[in-house]
C-alpha atoms as a PDB file:
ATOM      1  CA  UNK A   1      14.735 -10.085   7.501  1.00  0.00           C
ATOM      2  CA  UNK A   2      18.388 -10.526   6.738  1.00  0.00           C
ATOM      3  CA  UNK A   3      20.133  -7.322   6.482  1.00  0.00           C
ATOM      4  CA  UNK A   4      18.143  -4.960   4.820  1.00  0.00           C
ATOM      5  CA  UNK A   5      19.342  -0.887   4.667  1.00  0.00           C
ATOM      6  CA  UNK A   6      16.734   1.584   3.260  1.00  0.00           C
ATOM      7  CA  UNK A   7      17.171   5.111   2.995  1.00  0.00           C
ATOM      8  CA  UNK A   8      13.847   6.969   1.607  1.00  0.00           C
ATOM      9  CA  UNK A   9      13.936  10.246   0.782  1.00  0.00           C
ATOM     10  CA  UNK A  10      10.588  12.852   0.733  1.00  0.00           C
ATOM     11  CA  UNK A  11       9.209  12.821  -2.799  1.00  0.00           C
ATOM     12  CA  UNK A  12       8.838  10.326  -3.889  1.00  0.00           C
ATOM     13  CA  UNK A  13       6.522   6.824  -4.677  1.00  0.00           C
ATOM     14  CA  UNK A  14       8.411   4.100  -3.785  1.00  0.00           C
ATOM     15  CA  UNK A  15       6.960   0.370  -5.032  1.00  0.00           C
ATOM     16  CA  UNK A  16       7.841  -2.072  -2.724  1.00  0.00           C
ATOM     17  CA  UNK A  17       7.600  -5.730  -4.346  1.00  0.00           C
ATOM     18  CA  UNK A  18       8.353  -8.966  -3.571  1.00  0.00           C
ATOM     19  CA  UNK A  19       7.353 -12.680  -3.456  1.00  0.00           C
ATOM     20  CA  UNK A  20       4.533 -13.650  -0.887  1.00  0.00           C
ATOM     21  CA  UNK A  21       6.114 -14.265   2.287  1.00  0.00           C
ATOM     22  CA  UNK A  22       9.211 -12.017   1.571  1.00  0.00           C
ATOM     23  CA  UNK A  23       9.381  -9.822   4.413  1.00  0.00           C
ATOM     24  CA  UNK A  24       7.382  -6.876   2.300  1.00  0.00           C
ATOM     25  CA  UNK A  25       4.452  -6.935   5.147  1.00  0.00           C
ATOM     26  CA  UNK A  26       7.383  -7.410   8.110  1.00  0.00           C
ATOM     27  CA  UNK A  27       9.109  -4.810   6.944  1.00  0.00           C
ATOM     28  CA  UNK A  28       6.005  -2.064   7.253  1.00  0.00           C
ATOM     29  CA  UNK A  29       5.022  -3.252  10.296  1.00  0.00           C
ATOM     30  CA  UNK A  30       8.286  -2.430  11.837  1.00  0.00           C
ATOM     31  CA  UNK A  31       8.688   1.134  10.586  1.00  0.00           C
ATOM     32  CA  UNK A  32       4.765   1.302  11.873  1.00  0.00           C
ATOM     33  CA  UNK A  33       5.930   0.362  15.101  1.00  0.00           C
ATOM     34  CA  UNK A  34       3.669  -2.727  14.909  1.00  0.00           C
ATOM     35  CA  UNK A  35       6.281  -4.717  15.438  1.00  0.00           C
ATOM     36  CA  UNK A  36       8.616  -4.007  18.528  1.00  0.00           C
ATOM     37  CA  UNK A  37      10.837  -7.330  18.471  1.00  0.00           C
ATOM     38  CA  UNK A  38      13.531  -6.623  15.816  1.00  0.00           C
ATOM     39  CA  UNK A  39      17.381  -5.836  15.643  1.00  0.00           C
ATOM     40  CA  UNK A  40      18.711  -3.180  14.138  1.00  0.00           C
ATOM     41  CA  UNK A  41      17.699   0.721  13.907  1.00  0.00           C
ATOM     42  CA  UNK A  42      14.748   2.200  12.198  1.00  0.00           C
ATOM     43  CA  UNK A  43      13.976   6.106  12.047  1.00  0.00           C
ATOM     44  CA  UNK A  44      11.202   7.813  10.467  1.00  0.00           C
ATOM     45  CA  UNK A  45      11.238  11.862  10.622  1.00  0.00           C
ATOM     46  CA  UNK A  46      14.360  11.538  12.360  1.00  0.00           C
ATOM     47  CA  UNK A  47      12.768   9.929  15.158  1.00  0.00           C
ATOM     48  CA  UNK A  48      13.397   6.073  16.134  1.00  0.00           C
ATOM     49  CA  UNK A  49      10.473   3.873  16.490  1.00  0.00           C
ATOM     50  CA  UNK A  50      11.436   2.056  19.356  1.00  0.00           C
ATOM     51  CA  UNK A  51      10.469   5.842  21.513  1.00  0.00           C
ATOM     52  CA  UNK A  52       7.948   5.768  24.057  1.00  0.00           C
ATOM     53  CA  UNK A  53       6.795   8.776  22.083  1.00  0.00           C
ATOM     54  CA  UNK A  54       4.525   8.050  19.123  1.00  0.00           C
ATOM     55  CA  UNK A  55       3.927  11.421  17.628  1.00  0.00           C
ATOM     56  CA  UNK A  56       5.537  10.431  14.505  1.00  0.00           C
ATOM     57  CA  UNK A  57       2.719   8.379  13.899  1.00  0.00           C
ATOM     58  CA  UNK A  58       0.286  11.101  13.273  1.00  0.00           C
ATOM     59  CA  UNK A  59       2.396  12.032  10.365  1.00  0.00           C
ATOM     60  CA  UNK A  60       1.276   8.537   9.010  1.00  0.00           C
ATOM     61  CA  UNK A  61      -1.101   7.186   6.995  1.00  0.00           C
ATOM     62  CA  UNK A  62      -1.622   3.717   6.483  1.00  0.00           C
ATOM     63  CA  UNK A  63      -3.771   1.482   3.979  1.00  0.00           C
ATOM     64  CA  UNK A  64      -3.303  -2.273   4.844  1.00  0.00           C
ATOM     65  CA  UNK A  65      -3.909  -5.090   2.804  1.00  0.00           C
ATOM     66  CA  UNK A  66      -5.971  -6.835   5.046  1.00  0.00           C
ATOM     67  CA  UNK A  67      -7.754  -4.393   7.169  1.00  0.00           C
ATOM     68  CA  UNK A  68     -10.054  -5.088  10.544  1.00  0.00           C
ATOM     69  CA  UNK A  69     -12.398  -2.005  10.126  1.00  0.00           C
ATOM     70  CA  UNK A  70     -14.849  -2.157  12.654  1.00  0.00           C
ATOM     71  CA  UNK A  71     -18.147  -3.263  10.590  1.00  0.00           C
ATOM     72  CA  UNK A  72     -20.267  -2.507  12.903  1.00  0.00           C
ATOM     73  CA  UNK A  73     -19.591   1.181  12.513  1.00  0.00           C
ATOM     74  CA  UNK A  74     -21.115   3.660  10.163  1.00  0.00           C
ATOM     75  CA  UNK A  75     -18.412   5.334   7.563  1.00  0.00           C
ATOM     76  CA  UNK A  76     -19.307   8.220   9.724  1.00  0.00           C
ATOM     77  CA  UNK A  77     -18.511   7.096  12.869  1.00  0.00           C
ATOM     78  CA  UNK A  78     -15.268   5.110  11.439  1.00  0.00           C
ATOM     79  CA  UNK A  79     -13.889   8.084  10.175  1.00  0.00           C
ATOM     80  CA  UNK A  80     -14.427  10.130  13.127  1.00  0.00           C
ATOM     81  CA  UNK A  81     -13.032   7.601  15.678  1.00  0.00           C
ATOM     82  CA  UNK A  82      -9.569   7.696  13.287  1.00  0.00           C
ATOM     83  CA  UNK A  83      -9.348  11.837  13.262  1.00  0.00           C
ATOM     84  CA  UNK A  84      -9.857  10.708  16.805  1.00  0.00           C
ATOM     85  CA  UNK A  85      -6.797   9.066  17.363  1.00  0.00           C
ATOM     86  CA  UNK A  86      -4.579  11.348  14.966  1.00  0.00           C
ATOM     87  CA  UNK A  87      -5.680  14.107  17.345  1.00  0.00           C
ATOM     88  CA  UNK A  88      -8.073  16.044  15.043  1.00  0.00           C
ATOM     89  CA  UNK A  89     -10.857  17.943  16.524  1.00  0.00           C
ATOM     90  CA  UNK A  90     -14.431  16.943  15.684  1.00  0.00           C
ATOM     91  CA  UNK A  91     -15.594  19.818  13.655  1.00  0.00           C
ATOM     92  CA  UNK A  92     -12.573  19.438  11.360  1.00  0.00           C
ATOM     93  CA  UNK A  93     -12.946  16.186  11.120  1.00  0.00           C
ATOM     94  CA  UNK A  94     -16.461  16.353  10.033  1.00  0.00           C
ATOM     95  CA  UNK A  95     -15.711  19.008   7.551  1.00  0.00           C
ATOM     96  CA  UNK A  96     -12.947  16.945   5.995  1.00  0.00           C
ATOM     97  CA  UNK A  97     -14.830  13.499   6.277  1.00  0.00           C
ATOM     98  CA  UNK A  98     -17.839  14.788   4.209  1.00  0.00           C
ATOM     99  CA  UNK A  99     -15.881  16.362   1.659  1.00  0.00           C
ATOM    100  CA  UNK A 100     -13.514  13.368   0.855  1.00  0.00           C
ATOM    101  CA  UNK A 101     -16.772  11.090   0.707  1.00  0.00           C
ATOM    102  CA  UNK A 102     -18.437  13.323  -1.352  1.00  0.00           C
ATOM    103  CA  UNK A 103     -15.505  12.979  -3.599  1.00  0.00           C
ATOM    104  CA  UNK A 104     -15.005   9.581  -3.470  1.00  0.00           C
ATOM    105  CA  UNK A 105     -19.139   8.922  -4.156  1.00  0.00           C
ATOM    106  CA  UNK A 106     -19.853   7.572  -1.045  1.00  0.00           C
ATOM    107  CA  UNK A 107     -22.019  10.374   0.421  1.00  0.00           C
ATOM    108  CA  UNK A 108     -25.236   7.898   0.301  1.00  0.00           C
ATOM    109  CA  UNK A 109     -23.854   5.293   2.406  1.00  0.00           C
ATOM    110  CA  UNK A 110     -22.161   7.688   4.524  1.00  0.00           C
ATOM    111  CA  UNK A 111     -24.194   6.570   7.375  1.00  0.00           C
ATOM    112  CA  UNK A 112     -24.540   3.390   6.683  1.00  0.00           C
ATOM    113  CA  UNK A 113     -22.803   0.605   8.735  1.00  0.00           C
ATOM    114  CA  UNK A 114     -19.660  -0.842   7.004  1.00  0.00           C
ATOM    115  CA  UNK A 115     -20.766  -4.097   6.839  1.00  0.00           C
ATOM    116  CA  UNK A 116     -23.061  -3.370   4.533  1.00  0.00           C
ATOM    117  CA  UNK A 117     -20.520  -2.327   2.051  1.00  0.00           C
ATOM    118  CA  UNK A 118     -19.112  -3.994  -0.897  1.00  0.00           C
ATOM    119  CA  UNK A 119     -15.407  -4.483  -0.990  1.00  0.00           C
ATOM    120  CA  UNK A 120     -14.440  -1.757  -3.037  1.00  0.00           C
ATOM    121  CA  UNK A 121     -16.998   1.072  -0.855  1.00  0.00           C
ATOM    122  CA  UNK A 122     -15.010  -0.161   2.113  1.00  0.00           C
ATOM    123  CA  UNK A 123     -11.316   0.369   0.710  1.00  0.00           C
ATOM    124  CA  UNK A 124     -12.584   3.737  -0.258  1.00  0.00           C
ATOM    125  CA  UNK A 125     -12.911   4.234   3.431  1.00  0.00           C
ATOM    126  CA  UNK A 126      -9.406   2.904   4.244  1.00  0.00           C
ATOM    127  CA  UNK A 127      -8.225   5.425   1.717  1.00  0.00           C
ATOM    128  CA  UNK A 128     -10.244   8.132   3.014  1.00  0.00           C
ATOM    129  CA  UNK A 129      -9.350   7.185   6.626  1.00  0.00           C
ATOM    130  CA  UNK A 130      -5.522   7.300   5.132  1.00  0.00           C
ATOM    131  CA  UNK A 131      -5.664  10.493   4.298  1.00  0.00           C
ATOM    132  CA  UNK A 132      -7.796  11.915   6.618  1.00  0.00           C
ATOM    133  CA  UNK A 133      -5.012  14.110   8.544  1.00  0.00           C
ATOM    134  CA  UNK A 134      -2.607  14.938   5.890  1.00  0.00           C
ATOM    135  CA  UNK A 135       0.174  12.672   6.183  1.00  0.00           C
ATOM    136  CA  UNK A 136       3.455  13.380   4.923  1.00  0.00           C
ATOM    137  CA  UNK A 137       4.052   9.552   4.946  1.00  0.00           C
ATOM    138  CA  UNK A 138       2.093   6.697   3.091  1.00  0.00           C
ATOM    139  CA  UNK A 139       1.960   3.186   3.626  1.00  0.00           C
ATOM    140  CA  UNK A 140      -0.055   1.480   1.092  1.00  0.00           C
ATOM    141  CA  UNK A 141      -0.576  -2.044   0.516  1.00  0.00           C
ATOM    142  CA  UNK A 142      -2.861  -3.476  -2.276  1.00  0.00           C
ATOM    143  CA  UNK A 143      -5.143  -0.014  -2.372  1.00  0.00           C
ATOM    144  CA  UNK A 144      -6.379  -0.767  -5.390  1.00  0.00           C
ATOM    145  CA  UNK A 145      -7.863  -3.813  -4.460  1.00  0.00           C
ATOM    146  CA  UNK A 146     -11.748  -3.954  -4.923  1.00  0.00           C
ATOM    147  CA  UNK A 147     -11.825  -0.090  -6.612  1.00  0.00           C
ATOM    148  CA  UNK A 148     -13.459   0.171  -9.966  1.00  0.00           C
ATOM    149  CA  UNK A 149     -11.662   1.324 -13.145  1.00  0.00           C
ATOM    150  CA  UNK A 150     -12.736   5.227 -12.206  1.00  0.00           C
ATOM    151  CA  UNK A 151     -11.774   5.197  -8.794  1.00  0.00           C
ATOM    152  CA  UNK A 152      -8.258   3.393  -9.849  1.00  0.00           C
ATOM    153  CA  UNK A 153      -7.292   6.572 -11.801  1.00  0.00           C
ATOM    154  CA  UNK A 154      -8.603   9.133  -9.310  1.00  0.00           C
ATOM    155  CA  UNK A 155      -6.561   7.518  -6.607  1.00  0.00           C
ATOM    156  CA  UNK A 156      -3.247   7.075  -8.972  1.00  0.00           C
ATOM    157  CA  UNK A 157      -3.651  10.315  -9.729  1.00  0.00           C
ATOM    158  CA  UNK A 158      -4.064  11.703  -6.137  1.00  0.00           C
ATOM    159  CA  UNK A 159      -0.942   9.696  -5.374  1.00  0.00           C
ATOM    160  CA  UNK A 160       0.884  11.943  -7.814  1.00  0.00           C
ATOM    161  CA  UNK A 161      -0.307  15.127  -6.694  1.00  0.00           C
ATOM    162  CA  UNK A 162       0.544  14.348  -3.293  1.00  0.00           C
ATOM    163  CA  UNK A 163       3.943  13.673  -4.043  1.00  0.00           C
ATOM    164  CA  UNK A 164       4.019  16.964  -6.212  1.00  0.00           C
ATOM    165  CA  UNK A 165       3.479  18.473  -2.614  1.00  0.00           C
ATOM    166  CA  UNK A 166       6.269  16.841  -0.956  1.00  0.00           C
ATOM    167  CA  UNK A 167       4.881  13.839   0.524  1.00  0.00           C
ATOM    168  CA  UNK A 168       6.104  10.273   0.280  1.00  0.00           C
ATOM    169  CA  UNK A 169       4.436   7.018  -0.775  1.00  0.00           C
ATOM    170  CA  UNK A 170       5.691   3.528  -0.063  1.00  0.00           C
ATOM    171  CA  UNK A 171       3.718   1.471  -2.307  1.00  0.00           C
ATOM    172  CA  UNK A 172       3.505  -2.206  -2.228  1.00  0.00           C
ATOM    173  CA  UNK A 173       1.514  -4.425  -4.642  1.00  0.00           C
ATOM    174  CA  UNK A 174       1.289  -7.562  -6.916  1.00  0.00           C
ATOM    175  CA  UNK A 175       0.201  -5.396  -9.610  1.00  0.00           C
ATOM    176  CA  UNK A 176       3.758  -5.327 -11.646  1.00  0.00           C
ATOM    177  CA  UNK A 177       2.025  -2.685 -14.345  1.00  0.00           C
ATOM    178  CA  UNK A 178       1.139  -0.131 -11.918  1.00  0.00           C
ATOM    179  CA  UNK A 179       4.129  -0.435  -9.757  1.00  0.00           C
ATOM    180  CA  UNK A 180       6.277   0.009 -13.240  1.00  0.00           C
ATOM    181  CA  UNK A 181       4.373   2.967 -13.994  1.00  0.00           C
ATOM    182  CA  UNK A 182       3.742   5.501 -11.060  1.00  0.00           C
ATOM    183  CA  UNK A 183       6.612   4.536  -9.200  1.00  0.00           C
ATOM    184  CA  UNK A 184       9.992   6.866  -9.058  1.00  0.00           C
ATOM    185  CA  UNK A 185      12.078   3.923  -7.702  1.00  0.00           C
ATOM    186  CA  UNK A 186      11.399   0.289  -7.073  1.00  0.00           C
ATOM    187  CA  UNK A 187      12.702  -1.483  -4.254  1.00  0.00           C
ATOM    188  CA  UNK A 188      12.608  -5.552  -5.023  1.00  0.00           C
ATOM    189  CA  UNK A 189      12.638  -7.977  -1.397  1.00  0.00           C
ATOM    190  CA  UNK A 190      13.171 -11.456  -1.780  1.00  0.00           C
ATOM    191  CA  UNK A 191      14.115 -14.072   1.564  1.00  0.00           C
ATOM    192  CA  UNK A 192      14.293 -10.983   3.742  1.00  0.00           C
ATOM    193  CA  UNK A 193      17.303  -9.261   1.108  1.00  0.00           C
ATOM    194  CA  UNK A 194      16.804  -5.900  -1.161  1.00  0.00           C
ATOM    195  CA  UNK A 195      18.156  -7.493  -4.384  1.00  0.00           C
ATOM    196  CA  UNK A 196      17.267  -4.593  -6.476  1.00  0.00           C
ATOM    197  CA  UNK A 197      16.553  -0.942  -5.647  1.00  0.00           C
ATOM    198  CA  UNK A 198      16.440   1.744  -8.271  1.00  0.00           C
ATOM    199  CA  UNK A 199      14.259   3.539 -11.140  1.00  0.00           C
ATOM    200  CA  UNK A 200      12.624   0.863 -13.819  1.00  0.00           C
ATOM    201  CA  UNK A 201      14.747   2.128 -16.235  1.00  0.00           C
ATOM    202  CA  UNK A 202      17.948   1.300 -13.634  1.00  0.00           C
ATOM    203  CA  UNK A 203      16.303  -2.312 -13.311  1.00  0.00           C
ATOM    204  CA  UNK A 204      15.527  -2.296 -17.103  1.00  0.00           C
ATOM    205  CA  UNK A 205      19.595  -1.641 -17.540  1.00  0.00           C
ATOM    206  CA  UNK A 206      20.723  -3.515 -14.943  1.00  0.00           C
ATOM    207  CA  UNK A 207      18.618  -6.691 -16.385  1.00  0.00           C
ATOM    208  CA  UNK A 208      18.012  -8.912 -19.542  1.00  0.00           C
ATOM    209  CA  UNK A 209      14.477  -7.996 -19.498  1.00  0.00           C
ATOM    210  CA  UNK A 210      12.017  -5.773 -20.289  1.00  0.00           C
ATOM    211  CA  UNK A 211       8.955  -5.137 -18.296  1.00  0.00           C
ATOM    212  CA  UNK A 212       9.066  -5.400 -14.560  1.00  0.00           C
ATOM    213  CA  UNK A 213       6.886  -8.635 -14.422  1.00  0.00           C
ATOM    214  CA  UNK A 214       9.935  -9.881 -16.331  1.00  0.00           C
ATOM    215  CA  UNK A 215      12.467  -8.152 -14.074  1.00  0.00           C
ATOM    216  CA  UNK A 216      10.683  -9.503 -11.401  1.00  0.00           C
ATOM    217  CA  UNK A 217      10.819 -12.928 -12.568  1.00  0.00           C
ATOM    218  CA  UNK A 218      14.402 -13.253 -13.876  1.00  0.00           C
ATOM    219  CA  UNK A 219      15.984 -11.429 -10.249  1.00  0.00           C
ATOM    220  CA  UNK A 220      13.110 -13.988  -7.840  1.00  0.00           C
ATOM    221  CA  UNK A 221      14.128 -17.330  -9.931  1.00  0.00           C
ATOM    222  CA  UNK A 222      10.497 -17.585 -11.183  1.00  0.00           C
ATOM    223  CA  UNK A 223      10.231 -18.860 -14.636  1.00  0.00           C
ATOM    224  CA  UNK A 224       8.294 -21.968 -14.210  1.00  0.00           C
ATOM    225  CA  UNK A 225       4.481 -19.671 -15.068  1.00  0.00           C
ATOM    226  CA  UNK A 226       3.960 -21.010 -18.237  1.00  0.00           C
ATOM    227  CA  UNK A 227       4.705 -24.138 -17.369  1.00  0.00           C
ATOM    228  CA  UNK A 228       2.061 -23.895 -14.763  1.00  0.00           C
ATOM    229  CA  UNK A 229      -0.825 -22.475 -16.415  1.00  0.00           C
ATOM    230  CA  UNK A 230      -0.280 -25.110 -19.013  1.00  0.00           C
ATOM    231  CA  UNK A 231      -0.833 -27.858 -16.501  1.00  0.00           C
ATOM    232  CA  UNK A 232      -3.938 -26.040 -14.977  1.00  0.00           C
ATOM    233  CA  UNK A 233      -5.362 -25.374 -18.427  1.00  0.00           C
ATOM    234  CA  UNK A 234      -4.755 -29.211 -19.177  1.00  0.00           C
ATOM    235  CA  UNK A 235      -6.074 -30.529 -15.746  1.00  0.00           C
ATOM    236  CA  UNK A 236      -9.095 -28.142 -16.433  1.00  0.00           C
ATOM    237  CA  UNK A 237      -9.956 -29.979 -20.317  1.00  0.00           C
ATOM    238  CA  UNK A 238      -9.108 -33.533 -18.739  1.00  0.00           C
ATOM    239  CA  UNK A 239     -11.671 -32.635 -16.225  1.00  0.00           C
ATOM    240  CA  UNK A 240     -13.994 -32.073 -18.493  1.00  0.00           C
ATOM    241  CA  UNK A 241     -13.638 -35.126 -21.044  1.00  0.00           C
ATOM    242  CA  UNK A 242     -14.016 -37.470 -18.069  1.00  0.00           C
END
């Protein structure tokens, strides 16, 4: 990381994009607290992470790309060890559990053990476990990944309801379409910088191009795609004539 100053307001989705290797993933773990060896100063709620005091954690709600959910758990007994930690009692947490798996069409498998489940049923339960206590902060990283079409548009559109309400999303994905469309500003990392940070239609007037694949592409240096998939298509035919 090299620099970086973010200021994020309440209210709003913020898409958070960036090459692999970036500092996208660096950067959440460090206003989770996940990641305690950093310089600089970091406050979320007014309150900086480096406290001894982690209540500002419970006002979090996080989604990661690569989760360890404990498998050999049932969605049932996930879900109540993370109301758990966020300091929710059991009966509320039951309550809420069973409603938001209703809702999200999981009530069959609800006590089933997670390893059972396909990869889509078990980012439903990240999501579920995400919002579990009402955050007024989300971190979200890939959440789509795995959901089918329907669940895709319930959970875009609970995203904007929630930010109706007041609450704020930091959204990070590879998916340039979505990020384009539900996001109120986009914040582009590249080698640990910011080197863009505004609505798509500030990046769309700040730039040459006109989606934000292509913004994307022209501001990270990328341009060499075609070029690429020509060679793959080509090794993939010469592969075959041999």
């Amino acid at each position: 990381m090299n620099g970086i100053y973010l200021d994020v307001h309440q209210g709003e989705i913020i898409g958070y994009i960036g090459p692999n290797g970036a500092g996208k993933s660096t950067t959440v773990k460090i206003m989770l607290g996940l990641i305690e060896d950093f310089k600089g100063e970091v406050e979320i709620f007014g309150q900086t992470v480096r406290t001894n005091d982690p209540s500002y954690k419970r006002r979090i709600g996080y989604v990661p790309e690569n989760a360890e959910i404990y498998d050999n758990l049932t969605a049932a007994e996930y879900l109540a060890f993370v109301g758990s930690l966020y300091g929710m009692d059991e009966s509320q947490i039951a309550t809420k559990a069973q409603q938001l798996v209703e809702l999200f069409d999981l009530e069959d498998v609800y006590h089933s053990r997670i390893s059972s489940f396909s990869k889509g049923m078990r980012q439903k339960v990240l999501i579920i476990a995400s919002l579990l206590h009402n955050p007024d902060l989300l971190f979200l990283d890939e959440p789509l990944a795995g959901l089918d079409a329907n669940s895709v548009m319930i959970v875009k559109e609970v995203m904007a309801q929630l930010v109706e309400q007041g609450k704020t999303i930091f959204y990070s994905s590879h998916i340039m379409d979505v990020v384009e469309k539900i996001s109120d500003r986009i914040v582009l990392i590249a080698d640990g910088e910011i080197i863009a940070d505004g609505s798509f239609e500030e990046l769309q007037a700040q730039n040459e191009e006109g989606t934000l694949e292509e913004i994307f592409n022209q501001l990270t240096g990328f341009d060499q795609h075609e070029q690429i998939a020509s060679s793959i298509v080509k090794a993939v035919q010469d592969g075959e004539r041999q």
